[in-house]
PDB file of N, CA and C in Angstrom:
ATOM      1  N   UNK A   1     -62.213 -76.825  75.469  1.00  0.00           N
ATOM      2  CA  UNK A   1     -61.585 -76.224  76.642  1.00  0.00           C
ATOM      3  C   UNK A   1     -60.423 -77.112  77.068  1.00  0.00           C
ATOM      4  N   UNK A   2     -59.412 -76.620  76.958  1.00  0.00           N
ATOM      5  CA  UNK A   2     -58.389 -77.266  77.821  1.00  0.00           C
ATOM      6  C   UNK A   2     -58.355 -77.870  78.969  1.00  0.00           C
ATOM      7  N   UNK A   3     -57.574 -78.634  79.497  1.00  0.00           N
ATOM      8  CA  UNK A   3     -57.520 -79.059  80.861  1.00  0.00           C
ATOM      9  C   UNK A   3     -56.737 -77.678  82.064  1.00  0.00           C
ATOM     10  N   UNK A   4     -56.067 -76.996  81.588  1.00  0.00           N
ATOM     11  CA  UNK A   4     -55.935 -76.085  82.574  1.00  0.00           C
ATOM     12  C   UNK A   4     -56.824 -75.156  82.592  1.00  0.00           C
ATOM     13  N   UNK A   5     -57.180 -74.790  81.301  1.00  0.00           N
ATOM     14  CA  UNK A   5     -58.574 -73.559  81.322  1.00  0.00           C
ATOM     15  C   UNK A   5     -59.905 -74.340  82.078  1.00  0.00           C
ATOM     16  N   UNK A   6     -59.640 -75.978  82.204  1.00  0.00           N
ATOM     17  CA  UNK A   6     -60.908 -76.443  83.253  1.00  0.00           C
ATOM     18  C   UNK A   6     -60.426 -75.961  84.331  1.00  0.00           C
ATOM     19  N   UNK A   7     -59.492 -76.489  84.888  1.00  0.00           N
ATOM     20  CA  UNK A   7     -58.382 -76.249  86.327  1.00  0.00           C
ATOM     21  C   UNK A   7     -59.078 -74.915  86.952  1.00  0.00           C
ATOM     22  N   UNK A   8     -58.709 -73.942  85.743  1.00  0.00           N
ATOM     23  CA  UNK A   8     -58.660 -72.607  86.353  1.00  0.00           C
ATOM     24  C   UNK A   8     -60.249 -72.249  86.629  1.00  0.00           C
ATOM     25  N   UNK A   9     -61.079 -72.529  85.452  1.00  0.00           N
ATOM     26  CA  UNK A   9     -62.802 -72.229  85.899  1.00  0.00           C
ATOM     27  C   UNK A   9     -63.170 -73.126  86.923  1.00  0.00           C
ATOM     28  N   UNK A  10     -62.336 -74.166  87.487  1.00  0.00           N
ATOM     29  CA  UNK A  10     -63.143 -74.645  88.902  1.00  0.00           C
ATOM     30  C   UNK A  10     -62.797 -73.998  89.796  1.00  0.00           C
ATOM     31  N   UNK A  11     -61.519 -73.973  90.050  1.00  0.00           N
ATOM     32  CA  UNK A  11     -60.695 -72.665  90.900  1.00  0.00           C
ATOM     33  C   UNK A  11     -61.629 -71.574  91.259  1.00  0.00           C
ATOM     34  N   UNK A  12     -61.596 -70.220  90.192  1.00  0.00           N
ATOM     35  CA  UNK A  12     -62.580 -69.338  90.045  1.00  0.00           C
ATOM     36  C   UNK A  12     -63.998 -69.420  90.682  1.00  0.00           C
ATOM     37  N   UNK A  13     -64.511 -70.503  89.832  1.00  0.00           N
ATOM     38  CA  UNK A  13     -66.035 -70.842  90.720  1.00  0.00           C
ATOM     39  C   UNK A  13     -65.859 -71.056  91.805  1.00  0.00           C
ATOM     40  N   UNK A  14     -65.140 -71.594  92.508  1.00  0.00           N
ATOM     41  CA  UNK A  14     -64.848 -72.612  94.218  1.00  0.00           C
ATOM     42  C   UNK A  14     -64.801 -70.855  94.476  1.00  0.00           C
ATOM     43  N   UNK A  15     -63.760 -70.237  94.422  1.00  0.00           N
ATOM     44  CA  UNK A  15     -63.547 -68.903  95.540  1.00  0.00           C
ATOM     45  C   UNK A  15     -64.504 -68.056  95.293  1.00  0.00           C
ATOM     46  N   UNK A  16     -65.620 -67.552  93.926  1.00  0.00           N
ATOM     47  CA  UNK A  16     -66.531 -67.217  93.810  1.00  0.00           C
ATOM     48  C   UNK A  16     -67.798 -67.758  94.958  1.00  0.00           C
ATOM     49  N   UNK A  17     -67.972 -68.517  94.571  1.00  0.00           N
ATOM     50  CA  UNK A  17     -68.946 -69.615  95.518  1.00  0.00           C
ATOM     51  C   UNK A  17     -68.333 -69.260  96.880  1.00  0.00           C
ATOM     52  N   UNK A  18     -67.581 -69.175  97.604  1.00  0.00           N
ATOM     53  CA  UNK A  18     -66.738 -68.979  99.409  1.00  0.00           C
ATOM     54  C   UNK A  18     -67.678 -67.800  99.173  1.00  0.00           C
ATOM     55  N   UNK A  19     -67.749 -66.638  98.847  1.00  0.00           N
ATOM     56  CA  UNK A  19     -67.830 -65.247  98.575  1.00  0.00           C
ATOM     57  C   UNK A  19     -69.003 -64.835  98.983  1.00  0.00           C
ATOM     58  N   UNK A  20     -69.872 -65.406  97.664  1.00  0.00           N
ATOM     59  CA  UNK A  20     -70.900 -65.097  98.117  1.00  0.00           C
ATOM     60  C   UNK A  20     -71.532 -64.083  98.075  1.00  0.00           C
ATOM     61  N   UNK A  21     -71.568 -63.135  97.122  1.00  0.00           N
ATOM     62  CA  UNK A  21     -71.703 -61.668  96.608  1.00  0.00           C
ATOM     63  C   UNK A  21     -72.695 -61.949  95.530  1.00  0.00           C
ATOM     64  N   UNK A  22     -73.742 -61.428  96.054  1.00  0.00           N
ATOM     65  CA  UNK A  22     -75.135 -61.651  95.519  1.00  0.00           C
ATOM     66  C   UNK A  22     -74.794 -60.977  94.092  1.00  0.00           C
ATOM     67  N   UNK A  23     -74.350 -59.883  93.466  1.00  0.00           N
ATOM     68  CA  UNK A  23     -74.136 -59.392  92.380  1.00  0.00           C
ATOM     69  C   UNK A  23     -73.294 -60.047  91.567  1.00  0.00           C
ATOM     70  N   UNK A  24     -72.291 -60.746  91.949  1.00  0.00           N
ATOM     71  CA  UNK A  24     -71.640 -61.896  91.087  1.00  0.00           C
ATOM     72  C   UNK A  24     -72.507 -63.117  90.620  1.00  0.00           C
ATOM     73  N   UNK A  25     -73.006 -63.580  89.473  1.00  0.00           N
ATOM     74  CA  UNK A  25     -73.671 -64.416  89.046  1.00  0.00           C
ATOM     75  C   UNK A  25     -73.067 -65.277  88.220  1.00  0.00           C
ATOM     76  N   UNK A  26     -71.850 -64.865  87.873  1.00  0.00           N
ATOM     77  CA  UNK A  26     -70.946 -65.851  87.121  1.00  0.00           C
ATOM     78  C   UNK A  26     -69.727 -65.671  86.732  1.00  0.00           C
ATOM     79  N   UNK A  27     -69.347 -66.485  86.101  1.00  0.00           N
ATOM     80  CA  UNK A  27     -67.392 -66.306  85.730  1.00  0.00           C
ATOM     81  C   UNK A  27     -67.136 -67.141  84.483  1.00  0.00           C
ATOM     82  N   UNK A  28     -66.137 -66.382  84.072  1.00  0.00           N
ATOM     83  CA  UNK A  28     -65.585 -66.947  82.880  1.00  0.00           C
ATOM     84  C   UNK A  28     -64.000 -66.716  83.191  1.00  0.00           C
ATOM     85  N   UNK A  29     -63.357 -67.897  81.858  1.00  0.00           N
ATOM     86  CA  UNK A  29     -62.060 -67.840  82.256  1.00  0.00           C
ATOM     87  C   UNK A  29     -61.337 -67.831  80.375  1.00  0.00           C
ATOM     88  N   UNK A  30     -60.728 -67.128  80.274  1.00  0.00           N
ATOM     89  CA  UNK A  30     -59.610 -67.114  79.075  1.00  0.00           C
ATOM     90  C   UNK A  30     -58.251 -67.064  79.008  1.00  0.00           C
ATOM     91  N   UNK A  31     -57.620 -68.217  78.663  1.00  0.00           N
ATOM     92  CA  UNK A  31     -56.270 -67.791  78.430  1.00  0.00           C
ATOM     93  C   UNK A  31     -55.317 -67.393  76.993  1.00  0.00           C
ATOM     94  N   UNK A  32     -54.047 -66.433  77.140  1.00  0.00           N
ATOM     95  CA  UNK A  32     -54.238 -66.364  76.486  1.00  0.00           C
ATOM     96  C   UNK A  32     -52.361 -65.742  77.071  1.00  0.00           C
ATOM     97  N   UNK A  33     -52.032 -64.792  75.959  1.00  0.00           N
ATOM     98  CA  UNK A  33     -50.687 -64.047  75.994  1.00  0.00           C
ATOM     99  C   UNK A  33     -51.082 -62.248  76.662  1.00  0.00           C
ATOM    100  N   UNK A  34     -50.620 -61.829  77.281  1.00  0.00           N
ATOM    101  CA  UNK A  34     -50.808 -60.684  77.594  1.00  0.00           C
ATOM    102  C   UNK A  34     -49.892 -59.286  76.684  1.00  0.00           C
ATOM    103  N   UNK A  35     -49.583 -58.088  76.807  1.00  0.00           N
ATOM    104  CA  UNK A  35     -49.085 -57.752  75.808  1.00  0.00           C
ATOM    105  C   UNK A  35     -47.718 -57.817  76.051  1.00  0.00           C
ATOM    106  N   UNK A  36     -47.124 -58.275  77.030  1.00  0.00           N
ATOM    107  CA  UNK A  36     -45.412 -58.791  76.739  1.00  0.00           C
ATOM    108  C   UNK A  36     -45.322 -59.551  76.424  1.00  0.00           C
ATOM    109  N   UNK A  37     -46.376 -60.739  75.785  1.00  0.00           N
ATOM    110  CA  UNK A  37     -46.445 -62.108  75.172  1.00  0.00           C
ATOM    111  C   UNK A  37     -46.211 -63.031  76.206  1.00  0.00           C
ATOM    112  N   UNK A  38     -46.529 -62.890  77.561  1.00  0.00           N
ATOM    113  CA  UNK A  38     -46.339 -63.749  78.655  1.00  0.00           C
ATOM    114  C   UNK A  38     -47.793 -64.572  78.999  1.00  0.00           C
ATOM    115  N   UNK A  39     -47.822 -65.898  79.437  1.00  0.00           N
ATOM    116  CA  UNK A  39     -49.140 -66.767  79.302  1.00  0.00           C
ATOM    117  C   UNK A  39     -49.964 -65.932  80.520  1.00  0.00           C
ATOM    118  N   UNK A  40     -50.920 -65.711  80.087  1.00  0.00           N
ATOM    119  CA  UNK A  40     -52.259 -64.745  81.313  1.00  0.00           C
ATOM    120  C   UNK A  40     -53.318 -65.691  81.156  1.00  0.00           C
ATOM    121  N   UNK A  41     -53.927 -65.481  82.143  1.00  0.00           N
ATOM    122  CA  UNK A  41     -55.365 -65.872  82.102  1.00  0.00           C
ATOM    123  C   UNK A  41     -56.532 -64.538  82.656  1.00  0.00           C
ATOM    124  N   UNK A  42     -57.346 -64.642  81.847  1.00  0.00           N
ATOM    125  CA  UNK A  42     -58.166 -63.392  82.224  1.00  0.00           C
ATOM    126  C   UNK A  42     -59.731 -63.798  82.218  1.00  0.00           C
ATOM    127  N   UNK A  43     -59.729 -63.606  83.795  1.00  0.00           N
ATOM    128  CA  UNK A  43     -61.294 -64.119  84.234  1.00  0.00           C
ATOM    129  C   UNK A  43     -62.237 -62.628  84.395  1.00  0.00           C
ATOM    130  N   UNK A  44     -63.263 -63.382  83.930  1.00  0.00           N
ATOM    131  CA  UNK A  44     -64.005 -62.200  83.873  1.00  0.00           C
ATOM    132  C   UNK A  44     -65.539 -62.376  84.506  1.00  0.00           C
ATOM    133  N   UNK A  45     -66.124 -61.762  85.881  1.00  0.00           N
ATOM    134  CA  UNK A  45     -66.881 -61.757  86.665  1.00  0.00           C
ATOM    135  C   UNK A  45     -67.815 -61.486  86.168  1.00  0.00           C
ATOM    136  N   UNK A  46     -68.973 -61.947  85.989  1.00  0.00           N
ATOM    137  CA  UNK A  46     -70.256 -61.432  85.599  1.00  0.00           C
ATOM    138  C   UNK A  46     -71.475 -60.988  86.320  1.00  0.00           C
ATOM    139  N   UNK A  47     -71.597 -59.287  85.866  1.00  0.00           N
ATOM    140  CA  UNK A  47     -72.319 -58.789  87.499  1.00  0.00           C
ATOM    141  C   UNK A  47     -73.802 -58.866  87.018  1.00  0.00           C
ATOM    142  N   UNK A  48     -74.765 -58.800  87.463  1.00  0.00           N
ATOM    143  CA  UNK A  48     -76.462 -58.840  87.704  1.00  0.00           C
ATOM    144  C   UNK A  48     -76.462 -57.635  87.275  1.00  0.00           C
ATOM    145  N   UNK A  49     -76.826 -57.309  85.798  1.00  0.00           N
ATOM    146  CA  UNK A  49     -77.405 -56.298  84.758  1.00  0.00           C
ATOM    147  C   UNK A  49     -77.964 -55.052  85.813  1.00  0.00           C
ATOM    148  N   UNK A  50     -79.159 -55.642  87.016  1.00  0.00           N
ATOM    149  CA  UNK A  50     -79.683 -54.831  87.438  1.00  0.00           C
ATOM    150  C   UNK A  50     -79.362 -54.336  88.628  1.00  0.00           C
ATOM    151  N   UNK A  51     -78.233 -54.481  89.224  1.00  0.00           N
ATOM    152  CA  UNK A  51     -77.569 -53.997  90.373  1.00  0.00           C
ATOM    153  C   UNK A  51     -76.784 -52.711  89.929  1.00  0.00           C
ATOM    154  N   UNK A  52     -76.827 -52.004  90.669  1.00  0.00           N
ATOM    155  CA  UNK A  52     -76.348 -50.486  90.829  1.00  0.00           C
ATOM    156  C   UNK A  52     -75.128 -50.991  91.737  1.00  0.00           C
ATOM    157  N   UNK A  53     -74.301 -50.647  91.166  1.00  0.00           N
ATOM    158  CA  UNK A  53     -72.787 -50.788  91.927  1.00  0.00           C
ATOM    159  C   UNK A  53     -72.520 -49.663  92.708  1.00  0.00           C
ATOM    160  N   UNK A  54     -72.425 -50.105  94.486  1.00  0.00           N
ATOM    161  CA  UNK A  54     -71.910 -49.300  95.205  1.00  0.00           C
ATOM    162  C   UNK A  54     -70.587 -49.639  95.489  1.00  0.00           C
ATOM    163  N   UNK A  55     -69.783 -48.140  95.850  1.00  0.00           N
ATOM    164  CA  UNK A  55     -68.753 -48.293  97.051  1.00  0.00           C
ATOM    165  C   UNK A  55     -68.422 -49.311  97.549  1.00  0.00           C
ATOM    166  N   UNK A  56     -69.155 -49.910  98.545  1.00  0.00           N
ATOM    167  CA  UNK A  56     -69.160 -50.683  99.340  1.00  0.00           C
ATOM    168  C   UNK A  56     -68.807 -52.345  98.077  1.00  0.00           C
ATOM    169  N   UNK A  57     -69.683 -52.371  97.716  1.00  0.00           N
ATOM    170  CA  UNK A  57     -70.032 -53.490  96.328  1.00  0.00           C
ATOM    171  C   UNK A  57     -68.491 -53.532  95.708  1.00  0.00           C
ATOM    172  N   UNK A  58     -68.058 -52.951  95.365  1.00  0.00           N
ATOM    173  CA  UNK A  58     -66.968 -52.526  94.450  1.00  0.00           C
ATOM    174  C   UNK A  58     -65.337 -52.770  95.237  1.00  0.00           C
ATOM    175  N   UNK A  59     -65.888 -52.977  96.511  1.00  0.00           N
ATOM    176  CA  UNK A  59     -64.433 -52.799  97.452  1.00  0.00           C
ATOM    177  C   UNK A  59     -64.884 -54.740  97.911  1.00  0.00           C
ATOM    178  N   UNK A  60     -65.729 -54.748  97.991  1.00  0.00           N
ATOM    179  CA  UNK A  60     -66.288 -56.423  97.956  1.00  0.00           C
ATOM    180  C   UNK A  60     -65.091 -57.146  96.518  1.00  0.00           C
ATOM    181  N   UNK A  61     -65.754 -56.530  95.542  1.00  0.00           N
ATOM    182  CA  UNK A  61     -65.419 -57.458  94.670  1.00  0.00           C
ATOM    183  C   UNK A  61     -63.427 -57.071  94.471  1.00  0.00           C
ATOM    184  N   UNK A  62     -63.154 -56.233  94.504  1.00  0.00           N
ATOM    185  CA  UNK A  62     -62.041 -55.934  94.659  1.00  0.00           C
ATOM    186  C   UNK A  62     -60.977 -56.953  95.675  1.00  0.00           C
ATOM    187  N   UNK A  63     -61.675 -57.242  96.762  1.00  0.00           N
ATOM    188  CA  UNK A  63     -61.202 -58.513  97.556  1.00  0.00           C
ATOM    189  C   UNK A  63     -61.670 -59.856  96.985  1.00  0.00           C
ATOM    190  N   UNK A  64     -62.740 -59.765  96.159  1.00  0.00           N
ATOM    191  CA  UNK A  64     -62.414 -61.325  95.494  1.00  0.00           C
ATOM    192  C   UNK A  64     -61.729 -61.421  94.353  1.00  0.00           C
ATOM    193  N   UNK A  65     -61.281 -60.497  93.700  1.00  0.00           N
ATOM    194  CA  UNK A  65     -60.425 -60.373  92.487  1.00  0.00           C
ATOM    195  C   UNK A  65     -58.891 -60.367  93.442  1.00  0.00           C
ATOM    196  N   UNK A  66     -58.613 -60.288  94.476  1.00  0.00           N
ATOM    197  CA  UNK A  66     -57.437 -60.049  95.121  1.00  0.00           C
ATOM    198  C   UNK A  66     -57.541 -61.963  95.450  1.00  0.00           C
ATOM    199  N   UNK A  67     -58.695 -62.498  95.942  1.00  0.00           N
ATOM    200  CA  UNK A  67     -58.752 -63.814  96.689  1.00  0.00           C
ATOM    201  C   UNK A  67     -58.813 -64.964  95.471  1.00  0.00           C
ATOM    202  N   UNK A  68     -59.166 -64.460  94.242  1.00  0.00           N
ATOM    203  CA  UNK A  68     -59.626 -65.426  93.321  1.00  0.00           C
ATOM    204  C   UNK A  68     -57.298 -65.362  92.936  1.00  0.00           C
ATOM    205  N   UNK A  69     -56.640 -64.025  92.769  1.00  0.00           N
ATOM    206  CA  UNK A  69     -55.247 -63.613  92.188  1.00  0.00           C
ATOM    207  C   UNK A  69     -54.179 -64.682  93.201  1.00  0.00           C
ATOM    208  N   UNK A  70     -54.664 -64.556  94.200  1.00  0.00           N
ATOM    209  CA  UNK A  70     -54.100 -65.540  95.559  1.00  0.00           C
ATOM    210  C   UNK A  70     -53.933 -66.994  95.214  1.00  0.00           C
ATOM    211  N   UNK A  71     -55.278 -67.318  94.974  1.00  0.00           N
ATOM    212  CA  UNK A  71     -55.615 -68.864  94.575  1.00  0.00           C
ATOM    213  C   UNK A  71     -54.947 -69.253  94.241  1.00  0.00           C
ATOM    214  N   UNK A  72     -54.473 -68.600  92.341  1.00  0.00           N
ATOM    215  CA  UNK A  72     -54.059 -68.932  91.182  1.00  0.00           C
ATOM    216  C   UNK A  72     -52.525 -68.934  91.767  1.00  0.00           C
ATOM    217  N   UNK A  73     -52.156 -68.303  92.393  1.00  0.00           N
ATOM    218  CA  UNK A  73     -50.527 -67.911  92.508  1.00  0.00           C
ATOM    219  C   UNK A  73     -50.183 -68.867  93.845  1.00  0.00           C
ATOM    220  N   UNK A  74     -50.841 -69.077  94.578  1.00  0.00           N
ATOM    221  CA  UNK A  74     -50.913 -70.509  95.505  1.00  0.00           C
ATOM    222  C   UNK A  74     -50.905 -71.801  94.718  1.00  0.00           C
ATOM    223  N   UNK A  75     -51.523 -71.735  93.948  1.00  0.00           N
ATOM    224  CA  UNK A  75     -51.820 -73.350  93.105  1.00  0.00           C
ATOM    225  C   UNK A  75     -50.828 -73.553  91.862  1.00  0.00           C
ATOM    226  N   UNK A  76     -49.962 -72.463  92.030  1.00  0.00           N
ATOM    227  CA  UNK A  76     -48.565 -72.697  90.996  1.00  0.00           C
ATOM    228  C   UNK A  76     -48.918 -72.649  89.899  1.00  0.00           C
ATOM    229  N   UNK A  77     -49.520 -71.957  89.263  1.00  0.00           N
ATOM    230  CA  UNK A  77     -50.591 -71.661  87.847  1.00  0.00           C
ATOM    231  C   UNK A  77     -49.098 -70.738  87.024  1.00  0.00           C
ATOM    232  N   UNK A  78     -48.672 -71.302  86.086  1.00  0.00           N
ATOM    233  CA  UNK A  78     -47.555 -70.139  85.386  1.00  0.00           C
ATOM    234  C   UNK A  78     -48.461 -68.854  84.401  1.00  0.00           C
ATOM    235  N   UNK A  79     -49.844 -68.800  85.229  1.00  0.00           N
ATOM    236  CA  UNK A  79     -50.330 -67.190  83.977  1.00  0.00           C
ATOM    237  C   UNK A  79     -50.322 -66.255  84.907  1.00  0.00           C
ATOM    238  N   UNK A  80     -50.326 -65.116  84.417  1.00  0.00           N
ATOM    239  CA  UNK A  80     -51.094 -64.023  84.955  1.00  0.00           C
ATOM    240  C   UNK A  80     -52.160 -63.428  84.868  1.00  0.00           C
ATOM    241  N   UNK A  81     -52.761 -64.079  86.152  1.00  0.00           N
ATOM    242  CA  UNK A  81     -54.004 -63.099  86.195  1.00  0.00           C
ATOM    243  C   UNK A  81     -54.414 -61.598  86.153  1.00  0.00           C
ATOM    244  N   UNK A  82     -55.943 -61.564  84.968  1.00  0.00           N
ATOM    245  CA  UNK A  82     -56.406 -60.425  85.150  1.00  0.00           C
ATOM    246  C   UNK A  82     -57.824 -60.354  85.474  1.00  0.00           C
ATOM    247  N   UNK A  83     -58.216 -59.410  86.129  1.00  0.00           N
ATOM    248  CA  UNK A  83     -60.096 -59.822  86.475  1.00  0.00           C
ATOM    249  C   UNK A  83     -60.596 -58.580  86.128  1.00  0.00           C
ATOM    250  N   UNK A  84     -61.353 -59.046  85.367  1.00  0.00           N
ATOM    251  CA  UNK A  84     -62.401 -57.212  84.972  1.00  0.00           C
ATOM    252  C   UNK A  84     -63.795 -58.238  84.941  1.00  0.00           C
ATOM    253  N   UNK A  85     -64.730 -57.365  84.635  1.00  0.00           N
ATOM    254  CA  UNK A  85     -66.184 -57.426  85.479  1.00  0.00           C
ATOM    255  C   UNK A  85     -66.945 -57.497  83.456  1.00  0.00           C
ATOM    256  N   UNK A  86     -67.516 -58.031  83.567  1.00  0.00           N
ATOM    257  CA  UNK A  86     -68.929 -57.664  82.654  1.00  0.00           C
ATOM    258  C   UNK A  86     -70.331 -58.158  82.963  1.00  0.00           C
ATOM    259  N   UNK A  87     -71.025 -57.615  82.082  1.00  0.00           N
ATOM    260  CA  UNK A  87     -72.636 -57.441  82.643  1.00  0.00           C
ATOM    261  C   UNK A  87     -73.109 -58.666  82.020  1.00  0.00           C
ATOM    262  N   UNK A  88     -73.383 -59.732  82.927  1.00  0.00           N
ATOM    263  CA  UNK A  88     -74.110 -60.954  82.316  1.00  0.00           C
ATOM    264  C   UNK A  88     -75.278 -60.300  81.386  1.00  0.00           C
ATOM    265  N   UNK A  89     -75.600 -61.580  80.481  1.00  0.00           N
ATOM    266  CA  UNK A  89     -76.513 -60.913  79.660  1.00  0.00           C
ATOM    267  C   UNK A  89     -78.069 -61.950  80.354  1.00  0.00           C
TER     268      UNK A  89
END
């Protein structure tokens, strides 16, 4: 792991952790080129297999994918973030 791909998974965890959204159980972080070949990083939330995603749930995590996008662009990070969700195993 790189030193910025550390950077960025402490980042991630720290505003994860503020949050506090019982269905978030974890995070991952990848960087990489996006398809204009520009440097991205793409974190990816890991939800609790057995939670039924509501409305409500979904507009939650939507503000921490907005608060985790903030962080990164506050802390002068040159990627672009992307956040999509998968089902911890």
């Amino acid at each position: 792991m790189s030193q910025e791909e550390a950077k960025l998974q402490r980042l991630v965890r720290s505003v994860v952790k503020k949050r506090r959204l019982p269905l978030v159980i974890g995070s991952e972080v990848e960087l990489g080129e996006d398809s204009t070949d520009q440097p991205a990083v793409w974190i990816w939330l890991k939800i609790d297999p057995r939670s039924e995603l509501t409305r409500s749930q979904l507009g939650q995590i939507n503000e921490l994918s907005r608060s985790i996008k903030r962080e990164i662009f506050q802390k002068d990070f040159r990627r672009q973030p992307y956040v999509g969700l998968r089902t911890a195993a």
